[in-house]
C-alpha atoms as a PDB file:
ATOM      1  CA  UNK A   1       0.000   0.000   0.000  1.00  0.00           C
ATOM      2  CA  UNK A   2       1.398   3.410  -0.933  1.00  0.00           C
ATOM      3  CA  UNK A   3       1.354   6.690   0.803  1.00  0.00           C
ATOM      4  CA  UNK A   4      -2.038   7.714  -0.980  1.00  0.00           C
ATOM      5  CA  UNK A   5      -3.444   4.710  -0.435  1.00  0.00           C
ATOM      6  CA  UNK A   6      -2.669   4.760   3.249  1.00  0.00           C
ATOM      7  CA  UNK A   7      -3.906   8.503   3.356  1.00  0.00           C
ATOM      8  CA  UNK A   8      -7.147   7.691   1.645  1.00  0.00           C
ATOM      9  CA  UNK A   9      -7.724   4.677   4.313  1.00  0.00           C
ATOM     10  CA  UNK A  10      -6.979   6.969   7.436  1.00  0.00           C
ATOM     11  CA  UNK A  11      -9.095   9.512   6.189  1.00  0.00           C
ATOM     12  CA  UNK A  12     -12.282   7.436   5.619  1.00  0.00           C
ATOM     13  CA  UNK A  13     -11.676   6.673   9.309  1.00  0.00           C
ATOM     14  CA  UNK A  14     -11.703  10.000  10.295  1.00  0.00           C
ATOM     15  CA  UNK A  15     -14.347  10.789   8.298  1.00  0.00           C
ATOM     16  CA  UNK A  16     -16.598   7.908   9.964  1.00  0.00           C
ATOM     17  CA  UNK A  17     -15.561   8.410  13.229  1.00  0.00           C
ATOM     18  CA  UNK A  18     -16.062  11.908  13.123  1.00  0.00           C
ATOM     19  CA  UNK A  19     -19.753  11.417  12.036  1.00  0.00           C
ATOM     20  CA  UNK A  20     -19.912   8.616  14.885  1.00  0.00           C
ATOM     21  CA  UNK A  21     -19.111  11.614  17.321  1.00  0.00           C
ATOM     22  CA  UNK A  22     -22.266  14.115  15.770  1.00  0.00           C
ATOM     23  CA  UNK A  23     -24.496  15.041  18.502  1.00  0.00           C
ATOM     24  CA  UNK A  24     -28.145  14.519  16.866  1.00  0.00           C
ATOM     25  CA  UNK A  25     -28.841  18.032  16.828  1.00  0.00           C
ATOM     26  CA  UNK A  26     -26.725  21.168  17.353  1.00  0.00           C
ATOM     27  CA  UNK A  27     -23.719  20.138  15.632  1.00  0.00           C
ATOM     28  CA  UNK A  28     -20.760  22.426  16.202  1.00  0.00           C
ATOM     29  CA  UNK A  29     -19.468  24.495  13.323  1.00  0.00           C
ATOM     30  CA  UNK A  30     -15.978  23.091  14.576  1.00  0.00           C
ATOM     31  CA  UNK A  31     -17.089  19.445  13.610  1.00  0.00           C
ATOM     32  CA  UNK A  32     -18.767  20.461  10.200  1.00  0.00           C
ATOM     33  CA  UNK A  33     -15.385  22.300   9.168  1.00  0.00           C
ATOM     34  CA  UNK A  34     -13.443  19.336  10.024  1.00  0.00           C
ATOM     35  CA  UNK A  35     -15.468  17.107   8.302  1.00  0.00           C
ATOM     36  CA  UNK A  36     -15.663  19.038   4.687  1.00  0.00           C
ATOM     37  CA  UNK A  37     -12.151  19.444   5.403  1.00  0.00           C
ATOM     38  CA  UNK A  38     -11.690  15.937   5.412  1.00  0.00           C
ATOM     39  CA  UNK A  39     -13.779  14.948   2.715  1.00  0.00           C
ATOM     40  CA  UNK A  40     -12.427  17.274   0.190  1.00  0.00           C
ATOM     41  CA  UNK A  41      -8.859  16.185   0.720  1.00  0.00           C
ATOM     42  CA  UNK A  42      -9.812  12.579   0.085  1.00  0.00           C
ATOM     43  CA  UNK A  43     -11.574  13.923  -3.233  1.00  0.00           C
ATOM     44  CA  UNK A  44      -8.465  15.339  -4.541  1.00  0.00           C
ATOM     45  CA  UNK A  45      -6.560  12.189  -3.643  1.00  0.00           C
ATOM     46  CA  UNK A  46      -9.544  10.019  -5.400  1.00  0.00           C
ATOM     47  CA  UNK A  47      -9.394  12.047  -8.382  1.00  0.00           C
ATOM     48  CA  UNK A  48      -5.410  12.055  -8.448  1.00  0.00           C
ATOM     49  CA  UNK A  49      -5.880   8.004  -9.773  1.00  0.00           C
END
């Protein structure tokens, strides 16, 4: 497994337990940040196939 391979699999784990840790209402803006944060970095390392 390669470095953006191993990047990709840590960040699907942040990503899910991240959303595990979402209070059902009243999420922090903190959180949401994080979590687009997140999910647009593994994009960009998706797209780089």
């Amino acid at each position: 497994m390669n470095e953006r391979e191993k990047r990709i699999q840590e960040l699907e784990e942040q990503i899910t337990d991240l959303k595990k840790r979402f209070p059902a209402h009243s999420i922090k803006p903190e959180m949401v940040n994080q979590l687009e944060e997140f999910e647009d970095e593994l994009e960009r390392l998706k797209d780089n196939n």
